[in-house]
N, C-alpha and C. Protein backbone atom coordinates (compact mmCIF):
# COMPACT_ATOMS: atom_id res chain seq x y z
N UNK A 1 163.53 9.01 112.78
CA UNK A 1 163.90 7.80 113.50
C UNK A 1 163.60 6.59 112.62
N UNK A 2 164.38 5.71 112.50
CA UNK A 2 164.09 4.37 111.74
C UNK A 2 163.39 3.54 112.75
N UNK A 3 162.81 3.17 111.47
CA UNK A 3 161.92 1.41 112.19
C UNK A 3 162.67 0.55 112.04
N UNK A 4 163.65 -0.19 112.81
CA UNK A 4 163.76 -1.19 112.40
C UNK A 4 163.29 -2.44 113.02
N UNK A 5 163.22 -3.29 112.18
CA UNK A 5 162.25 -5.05 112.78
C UNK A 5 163.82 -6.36 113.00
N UNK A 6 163.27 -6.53 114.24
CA UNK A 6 164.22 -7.54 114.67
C UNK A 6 163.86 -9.07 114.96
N UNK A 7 164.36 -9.45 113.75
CA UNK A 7 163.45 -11.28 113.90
C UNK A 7 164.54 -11.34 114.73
N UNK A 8 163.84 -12.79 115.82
CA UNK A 8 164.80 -13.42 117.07
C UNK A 8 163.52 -15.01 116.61
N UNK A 9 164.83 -16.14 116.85
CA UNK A 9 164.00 -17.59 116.88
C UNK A 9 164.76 -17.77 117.81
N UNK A 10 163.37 -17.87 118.91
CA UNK A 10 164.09 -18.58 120.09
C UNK A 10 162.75 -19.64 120.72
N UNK A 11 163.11 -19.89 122.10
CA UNK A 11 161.76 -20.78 122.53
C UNK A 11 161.12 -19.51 123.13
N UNK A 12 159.56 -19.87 123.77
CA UNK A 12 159.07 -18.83 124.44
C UNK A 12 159.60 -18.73 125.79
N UNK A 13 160.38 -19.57 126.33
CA UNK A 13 160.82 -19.09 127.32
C UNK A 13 162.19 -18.00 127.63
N UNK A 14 162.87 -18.28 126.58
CA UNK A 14 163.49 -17.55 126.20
C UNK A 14 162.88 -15.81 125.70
N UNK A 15 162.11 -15.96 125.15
CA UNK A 15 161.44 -14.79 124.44
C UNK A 15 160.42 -13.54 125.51
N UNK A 16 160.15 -14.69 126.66
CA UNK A 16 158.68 -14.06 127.46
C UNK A 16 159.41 -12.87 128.28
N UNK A 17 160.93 -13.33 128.72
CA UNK A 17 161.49 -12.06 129.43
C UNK A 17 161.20 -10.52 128.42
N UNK A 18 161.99 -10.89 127.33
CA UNK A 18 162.00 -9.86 126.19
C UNK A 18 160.65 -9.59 125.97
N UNK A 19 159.79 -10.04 125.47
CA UNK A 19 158.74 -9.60 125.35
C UNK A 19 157.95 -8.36 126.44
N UNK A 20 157.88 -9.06 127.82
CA UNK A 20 157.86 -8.47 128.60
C UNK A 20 158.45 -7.17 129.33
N UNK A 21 159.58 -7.14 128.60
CA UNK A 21 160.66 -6.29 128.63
C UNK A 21 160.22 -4.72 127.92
N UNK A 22 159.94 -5.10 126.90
CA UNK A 22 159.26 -4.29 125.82
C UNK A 22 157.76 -3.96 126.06
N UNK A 23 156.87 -4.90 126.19
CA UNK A 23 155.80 -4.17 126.48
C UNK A 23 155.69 -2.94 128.10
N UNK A 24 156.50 -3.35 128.54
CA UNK A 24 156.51 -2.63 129.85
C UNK A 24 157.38 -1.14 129.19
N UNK A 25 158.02 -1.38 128.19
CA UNK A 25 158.74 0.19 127.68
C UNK A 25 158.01 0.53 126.60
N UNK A 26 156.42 0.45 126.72
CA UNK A 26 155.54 0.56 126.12
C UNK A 26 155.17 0.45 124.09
N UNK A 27 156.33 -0.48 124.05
CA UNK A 27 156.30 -1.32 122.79
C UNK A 27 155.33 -2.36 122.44
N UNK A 28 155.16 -2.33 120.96
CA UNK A 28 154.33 -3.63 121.04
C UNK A 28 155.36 -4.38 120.77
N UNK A 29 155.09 -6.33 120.31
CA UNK A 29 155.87 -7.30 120.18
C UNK A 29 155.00 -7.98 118.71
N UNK A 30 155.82 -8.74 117.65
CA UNK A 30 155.12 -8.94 116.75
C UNK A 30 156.01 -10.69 117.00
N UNK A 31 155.45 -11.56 116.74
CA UNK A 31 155.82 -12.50 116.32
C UNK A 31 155.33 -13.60 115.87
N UNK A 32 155.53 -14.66 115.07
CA UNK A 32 154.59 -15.52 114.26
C UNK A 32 154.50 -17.38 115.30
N UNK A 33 153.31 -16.81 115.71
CA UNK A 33 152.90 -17.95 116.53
C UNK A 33 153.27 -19.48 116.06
N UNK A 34 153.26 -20.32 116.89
CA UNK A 34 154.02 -22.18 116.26
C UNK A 34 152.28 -22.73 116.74
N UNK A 35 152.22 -23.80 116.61
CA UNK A 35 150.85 -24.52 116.50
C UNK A 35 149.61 -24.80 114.83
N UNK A 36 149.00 -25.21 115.12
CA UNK A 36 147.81 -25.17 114.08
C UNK A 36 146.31 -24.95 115.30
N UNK A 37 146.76 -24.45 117.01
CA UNK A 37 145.00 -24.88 117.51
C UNK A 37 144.24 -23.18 117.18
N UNK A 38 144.82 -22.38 116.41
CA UNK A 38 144.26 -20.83 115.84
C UNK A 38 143.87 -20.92 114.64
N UNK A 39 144.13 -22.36 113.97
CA UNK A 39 143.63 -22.48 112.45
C UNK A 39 141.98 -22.09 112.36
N UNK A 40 141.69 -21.43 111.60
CA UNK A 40 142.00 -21.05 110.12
C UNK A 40 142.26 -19.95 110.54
N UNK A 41 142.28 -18.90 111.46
CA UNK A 41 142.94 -17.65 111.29
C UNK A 41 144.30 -16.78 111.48
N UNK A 42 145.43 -18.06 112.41
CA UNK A 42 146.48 -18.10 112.44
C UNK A 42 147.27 -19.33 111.53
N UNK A 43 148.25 -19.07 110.73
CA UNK A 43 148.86 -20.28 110.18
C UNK A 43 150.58 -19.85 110.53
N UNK A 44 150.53 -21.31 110.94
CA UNK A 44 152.10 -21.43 111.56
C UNK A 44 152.89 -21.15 110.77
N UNK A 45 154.21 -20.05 110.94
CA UNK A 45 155.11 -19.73 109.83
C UNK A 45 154.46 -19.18 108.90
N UNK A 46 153.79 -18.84 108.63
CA UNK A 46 152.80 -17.86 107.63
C UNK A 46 152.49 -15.97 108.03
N UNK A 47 151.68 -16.36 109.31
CA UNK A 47 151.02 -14.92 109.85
C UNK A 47 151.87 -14.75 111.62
N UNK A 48 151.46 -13.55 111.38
CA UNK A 48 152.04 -12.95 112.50
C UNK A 48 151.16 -12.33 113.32
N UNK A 49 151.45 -11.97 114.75
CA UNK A 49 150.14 -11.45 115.66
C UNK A 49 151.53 -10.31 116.22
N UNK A 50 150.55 -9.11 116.46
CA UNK A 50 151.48 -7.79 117.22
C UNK A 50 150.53 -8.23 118.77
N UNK A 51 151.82 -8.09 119.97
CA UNK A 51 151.24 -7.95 121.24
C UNK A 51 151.40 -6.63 121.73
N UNK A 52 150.25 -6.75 122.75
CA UNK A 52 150.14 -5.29 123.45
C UNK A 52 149.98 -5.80 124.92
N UNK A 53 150.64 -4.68 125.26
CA UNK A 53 149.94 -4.83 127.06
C UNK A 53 148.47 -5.26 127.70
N UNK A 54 148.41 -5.91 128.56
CA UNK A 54 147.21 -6.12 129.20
C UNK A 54 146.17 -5.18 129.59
N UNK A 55 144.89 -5.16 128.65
CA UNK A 55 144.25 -3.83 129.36
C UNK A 55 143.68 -3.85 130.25
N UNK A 56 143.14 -2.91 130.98
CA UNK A 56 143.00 -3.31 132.86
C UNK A 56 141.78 -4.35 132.37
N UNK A 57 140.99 -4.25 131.41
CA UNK A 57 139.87 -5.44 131.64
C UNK A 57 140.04 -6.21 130.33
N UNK A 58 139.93 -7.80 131.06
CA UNK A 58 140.12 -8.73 129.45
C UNK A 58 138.37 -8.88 129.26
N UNK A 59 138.38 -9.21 128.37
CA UNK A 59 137.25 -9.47 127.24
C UNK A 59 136.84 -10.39 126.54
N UNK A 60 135.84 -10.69 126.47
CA UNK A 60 135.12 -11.96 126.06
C UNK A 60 135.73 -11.71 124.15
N UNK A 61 136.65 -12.53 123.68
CA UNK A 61 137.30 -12.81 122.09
C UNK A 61 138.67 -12.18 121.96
N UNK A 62 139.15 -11.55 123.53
CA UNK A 62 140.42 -11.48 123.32
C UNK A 62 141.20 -12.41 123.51
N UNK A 63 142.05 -12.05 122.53
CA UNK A 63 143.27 -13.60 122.34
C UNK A 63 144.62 -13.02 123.30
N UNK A 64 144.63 -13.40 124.48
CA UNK A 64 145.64 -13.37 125.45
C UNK A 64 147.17 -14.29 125.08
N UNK A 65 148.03 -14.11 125.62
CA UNK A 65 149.23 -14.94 125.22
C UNK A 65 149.41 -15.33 126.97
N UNK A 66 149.42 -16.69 127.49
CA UNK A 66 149.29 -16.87 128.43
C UNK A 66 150.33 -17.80 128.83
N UNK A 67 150.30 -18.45 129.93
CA UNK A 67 151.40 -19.18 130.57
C UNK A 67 150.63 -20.18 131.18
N UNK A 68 150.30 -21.57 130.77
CA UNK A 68 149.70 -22.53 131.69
C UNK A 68 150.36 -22.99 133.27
N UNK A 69 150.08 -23.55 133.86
CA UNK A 69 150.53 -23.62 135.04
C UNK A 69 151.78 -25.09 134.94
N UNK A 70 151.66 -25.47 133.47
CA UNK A 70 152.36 -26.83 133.43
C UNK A 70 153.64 -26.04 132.78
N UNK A 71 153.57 -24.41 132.70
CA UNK A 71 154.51 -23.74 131.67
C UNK A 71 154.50 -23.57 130.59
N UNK A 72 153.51 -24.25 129.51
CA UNK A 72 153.50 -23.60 128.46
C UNK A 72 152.77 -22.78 128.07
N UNK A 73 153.35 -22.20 127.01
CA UNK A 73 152.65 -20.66 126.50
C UNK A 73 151.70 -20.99 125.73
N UNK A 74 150.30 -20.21 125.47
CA UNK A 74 149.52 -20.54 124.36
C UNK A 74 148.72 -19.06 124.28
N UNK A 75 148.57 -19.37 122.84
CA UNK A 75 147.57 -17.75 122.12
C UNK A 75 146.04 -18.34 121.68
N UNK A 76 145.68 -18.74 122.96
CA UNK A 76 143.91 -18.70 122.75
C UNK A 76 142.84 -17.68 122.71
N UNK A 77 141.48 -17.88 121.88
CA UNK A 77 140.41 -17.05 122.42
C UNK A 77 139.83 -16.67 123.60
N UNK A 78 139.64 -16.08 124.43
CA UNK A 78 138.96 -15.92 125.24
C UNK A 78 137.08 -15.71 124.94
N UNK A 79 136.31 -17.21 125.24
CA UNK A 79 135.14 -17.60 125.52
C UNK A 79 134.16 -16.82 126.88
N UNK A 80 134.88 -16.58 127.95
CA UNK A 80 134.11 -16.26 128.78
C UNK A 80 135.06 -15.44 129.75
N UNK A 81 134.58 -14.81 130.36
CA UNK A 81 135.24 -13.85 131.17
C UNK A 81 134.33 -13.89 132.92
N UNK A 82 135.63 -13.83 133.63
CA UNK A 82 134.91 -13.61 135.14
C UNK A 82 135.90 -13.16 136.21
N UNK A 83 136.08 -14.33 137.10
CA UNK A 83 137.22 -14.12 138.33
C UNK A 83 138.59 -14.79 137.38
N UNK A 84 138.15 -15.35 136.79
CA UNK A 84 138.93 -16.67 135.26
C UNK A 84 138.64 -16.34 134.22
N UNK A 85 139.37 -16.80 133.45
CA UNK A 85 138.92 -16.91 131.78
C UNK A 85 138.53 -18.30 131.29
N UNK A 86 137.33 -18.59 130.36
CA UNK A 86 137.88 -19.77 129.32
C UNK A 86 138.06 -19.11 128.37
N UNK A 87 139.14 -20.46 128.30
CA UNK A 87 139.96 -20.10 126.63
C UNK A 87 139.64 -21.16 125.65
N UNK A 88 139.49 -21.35 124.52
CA UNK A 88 139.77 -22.12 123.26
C UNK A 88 140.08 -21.89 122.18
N UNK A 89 141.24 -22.35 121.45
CA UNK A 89 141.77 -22.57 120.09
C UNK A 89 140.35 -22.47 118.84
N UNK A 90 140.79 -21.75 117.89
CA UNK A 90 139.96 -21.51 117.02
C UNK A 90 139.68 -23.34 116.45
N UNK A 91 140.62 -24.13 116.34
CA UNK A 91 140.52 -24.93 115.99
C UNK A 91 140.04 -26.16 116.68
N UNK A 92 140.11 -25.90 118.14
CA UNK A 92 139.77 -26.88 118.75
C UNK A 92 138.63 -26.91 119.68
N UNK A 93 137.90 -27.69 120.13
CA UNK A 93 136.57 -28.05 120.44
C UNK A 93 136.38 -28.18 122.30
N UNK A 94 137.71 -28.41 122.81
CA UNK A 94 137.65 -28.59 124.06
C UNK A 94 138.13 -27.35 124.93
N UNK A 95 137.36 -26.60 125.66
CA UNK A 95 137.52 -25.43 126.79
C UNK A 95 138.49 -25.75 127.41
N UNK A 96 139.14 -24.31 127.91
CA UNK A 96 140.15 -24.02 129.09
C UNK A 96 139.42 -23.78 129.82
N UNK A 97 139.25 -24.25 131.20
CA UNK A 97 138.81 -23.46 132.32
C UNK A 97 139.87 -22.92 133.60
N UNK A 98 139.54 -21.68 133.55
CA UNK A 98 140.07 -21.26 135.11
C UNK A 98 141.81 -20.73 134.98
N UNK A 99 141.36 -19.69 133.68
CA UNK A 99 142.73 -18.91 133.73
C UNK A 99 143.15 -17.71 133.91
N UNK A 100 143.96 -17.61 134.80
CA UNK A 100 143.67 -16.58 136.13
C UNK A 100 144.20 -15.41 135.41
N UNK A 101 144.04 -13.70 135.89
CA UNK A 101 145.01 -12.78 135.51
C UNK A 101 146.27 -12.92 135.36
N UNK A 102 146.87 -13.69 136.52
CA UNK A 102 148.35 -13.78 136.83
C UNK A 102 149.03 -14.46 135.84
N UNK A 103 147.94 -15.52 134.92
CA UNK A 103 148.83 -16.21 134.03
C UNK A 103 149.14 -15.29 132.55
N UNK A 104 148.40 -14.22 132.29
CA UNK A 104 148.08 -13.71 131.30
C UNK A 104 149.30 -12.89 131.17
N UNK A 105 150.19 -12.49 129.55
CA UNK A 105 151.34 -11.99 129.83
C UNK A 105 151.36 -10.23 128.50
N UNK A 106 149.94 -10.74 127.67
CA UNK A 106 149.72 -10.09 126.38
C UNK A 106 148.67 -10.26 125.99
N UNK A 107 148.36 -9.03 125.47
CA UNK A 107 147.02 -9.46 124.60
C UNK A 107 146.91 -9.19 123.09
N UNK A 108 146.50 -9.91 121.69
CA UNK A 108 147.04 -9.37 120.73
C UNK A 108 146.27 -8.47 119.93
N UNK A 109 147.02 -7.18 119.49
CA UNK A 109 145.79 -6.07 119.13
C UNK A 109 145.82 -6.29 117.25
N UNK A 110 146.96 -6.97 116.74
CA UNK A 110 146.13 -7.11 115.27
C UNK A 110 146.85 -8.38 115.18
N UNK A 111 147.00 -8.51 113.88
CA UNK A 111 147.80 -9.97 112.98
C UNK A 111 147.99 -9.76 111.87
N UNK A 112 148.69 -9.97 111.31
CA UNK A 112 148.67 -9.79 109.58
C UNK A 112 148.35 -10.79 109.48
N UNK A 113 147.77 -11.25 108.02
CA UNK A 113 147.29 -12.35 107.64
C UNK A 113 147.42 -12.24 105.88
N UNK A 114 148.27 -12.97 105.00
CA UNK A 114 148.14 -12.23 103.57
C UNK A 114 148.91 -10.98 103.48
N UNK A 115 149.36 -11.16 104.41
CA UNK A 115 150.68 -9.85 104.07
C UNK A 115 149.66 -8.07 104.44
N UNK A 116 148.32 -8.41 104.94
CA UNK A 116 147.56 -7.43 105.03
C UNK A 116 147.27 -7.34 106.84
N UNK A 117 147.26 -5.98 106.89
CA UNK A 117 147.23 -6.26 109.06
C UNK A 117 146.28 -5.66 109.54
N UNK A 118 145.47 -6.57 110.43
CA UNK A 118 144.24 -6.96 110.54
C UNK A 118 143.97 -6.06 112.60
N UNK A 119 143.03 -5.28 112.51
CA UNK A 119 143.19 -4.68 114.04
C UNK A 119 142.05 -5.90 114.12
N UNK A 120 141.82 -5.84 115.77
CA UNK A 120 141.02 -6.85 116.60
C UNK A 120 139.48 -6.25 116.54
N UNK A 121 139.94 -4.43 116.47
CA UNK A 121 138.81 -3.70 116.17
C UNK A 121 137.94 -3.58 115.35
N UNK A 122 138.91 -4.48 113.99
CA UNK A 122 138.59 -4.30 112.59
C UNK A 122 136.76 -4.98 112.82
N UNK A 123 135.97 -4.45 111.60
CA UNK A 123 134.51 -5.31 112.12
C UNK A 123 134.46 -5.99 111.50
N UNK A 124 135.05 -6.79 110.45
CA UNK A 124 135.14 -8.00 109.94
C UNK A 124 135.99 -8.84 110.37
N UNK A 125 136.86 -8.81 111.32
CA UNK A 125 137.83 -9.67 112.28
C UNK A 125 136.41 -10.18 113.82
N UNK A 126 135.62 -8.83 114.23
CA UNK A 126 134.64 -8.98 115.15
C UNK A 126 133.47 -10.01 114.87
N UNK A 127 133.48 -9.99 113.61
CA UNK A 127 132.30 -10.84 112.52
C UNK A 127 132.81 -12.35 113.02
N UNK A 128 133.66 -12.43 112.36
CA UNK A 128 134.68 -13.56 112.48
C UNK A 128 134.58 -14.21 113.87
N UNK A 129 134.41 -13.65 114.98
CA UNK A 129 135.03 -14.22 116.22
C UNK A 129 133.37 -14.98 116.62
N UNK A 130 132.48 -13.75 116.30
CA UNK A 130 131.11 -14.47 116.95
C UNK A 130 131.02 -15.36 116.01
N UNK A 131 131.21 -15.54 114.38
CA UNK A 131 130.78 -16.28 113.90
C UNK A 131 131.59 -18.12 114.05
N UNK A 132 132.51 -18.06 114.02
CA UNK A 132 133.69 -19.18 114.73
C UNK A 132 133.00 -19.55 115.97
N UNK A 133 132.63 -18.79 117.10
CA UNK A 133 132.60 -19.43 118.28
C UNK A 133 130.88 -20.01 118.34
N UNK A 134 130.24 -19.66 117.55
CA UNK A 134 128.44 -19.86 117.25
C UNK A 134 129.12 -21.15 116.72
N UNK A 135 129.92 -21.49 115.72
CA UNK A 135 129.73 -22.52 115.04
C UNK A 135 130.47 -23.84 115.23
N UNK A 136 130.99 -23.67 116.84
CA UNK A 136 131.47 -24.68 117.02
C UNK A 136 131.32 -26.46 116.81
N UNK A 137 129.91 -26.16 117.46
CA UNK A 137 129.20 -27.37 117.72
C UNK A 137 129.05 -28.03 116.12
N UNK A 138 128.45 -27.24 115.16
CA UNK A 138 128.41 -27.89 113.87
C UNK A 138 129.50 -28.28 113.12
N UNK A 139 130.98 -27.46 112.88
CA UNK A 139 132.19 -27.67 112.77
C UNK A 139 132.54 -29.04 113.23
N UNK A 140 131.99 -29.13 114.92
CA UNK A 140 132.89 -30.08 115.30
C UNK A 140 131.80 -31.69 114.88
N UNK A 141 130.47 -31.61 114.69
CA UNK A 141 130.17 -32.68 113.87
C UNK A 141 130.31 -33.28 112.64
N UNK A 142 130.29 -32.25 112.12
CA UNK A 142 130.83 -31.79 110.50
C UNK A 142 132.68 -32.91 110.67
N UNK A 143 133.17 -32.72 111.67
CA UNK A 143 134.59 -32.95 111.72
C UNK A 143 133.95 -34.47 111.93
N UNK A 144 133.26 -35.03 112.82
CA UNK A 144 132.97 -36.41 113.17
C UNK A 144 132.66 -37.09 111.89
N UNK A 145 131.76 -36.58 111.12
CA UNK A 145 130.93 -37.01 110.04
C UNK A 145 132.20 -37.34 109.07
N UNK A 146 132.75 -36.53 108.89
CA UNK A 146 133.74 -36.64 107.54
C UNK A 146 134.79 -37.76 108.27
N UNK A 147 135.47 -38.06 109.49
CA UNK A 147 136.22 -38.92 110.05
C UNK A 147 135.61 -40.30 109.42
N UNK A 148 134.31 -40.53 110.34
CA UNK A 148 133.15 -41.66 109.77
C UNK A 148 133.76 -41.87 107.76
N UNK A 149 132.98 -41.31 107.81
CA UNK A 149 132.85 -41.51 106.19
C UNK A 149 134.19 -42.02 105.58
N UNK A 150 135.33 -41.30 105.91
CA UNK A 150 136.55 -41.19 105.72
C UNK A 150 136.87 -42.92 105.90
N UNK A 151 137.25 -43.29 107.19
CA UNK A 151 136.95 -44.55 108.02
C UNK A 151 136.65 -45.31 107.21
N UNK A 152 135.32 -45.23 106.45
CA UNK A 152 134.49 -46.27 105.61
C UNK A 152 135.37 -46.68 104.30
N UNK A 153 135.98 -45.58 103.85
CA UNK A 153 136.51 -46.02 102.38
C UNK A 153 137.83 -45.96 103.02
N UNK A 154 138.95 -46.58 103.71
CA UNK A 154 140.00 -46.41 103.98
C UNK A 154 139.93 -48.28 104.06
C-alpha cells in the first residue's frame, strides 16, 4: 500500500471537518501550525505537528488543538488539568482558563522539528515541557528587562 501525503492550504475552518473526518477513521492528521505563541518549539511554516484523537484523559503538557468559544482554533500547552483545562502558548505569559472537553478537537502525539520527528513521549521533548513551564516567570522578566534597556538606547 502507498503512503501518500496530501498538502491542503486552507483556513481551519475549512480543515476541522476533514481533520475530524480522519481522526474518527482512525488516522492521524499532520499539519504545519500558523502563529509564533509555540515559539521556540513550533515555527510557523517551518515544523509540523501529527494529530491524534483525544485520549479518554487529557494531561497536564498536552498540546490539544482546540476551538475557543469566539471560534478560533489554537495549539496550546496544557498547564493544569481538572473539570477545565489551562492552556498557554510556549511563548506567551498569560493563562487560558476554563477550557472545557467539548472544545478540544486533537491532541498532538509528535512534531517534526529539523526535518527530525519528535514523539510527545520522547524524554527530551518531556524535559523540555517542565523545563519551559518552570521558567516562565524568569523568561518573562528577562523579556521586561531587555524591552527597558532596549527603550533606553532607542
Amino acid at each position: 500500500m502507498e503512503n501518500k501525503t496530501e498538502i491542503l492550504t486552507a483556513s481551519m475552518d475549512e480543515l476541522v471537518p476533514v481533520i475530524t473526518e480522519r481522526l474518527h477513521a482512525g488516522q492521524s492528521v499532520c499539519f504545519s501550525p500558523k502563529g509564533i505563541s509555540m515559539l521556540p518549539m513550533l515555527r510557523q511554516g517551518i515544523d509540523t505537528v501529527t494529530l491524534s484523537p483525544l485520549p479518554e484523559k487529557i494531561k497536564k503538557y498536552d498540546i490539544p488543538l482546540y476551538r475557543r468559544d469566539n471560534g478560533k482554533y489554537v495549539l496550546h500547552r496544557i498547564v493544569k488539568c481538572g473539570e477545565t483545562c489551562v492552556c498557554i502558548g510556549d511563548n506567551q505569559f498569560a493563562k487560558e482558563y476554563g477550557i472545557r472537553r467539548d472544545q478540544l478537537i486533537a491532541v498532538v502525539s509528535s512534531f517534526t522539528r529539523g526535518g527530525k520527528e519528535y514523539s510527545v513521549n520522547h524524554f527530551g521533548y518531556k524535559l523540555y515541557c517542565r523545563f519551559w513551564h518552570y521558567t516562565r516567570f524568569p523568561r518573562r522578566a528577562y523579556r521586561a528587562v531587555k524591552r527597558r534597556i532596549k527603550a533606553l538606547f532607542s
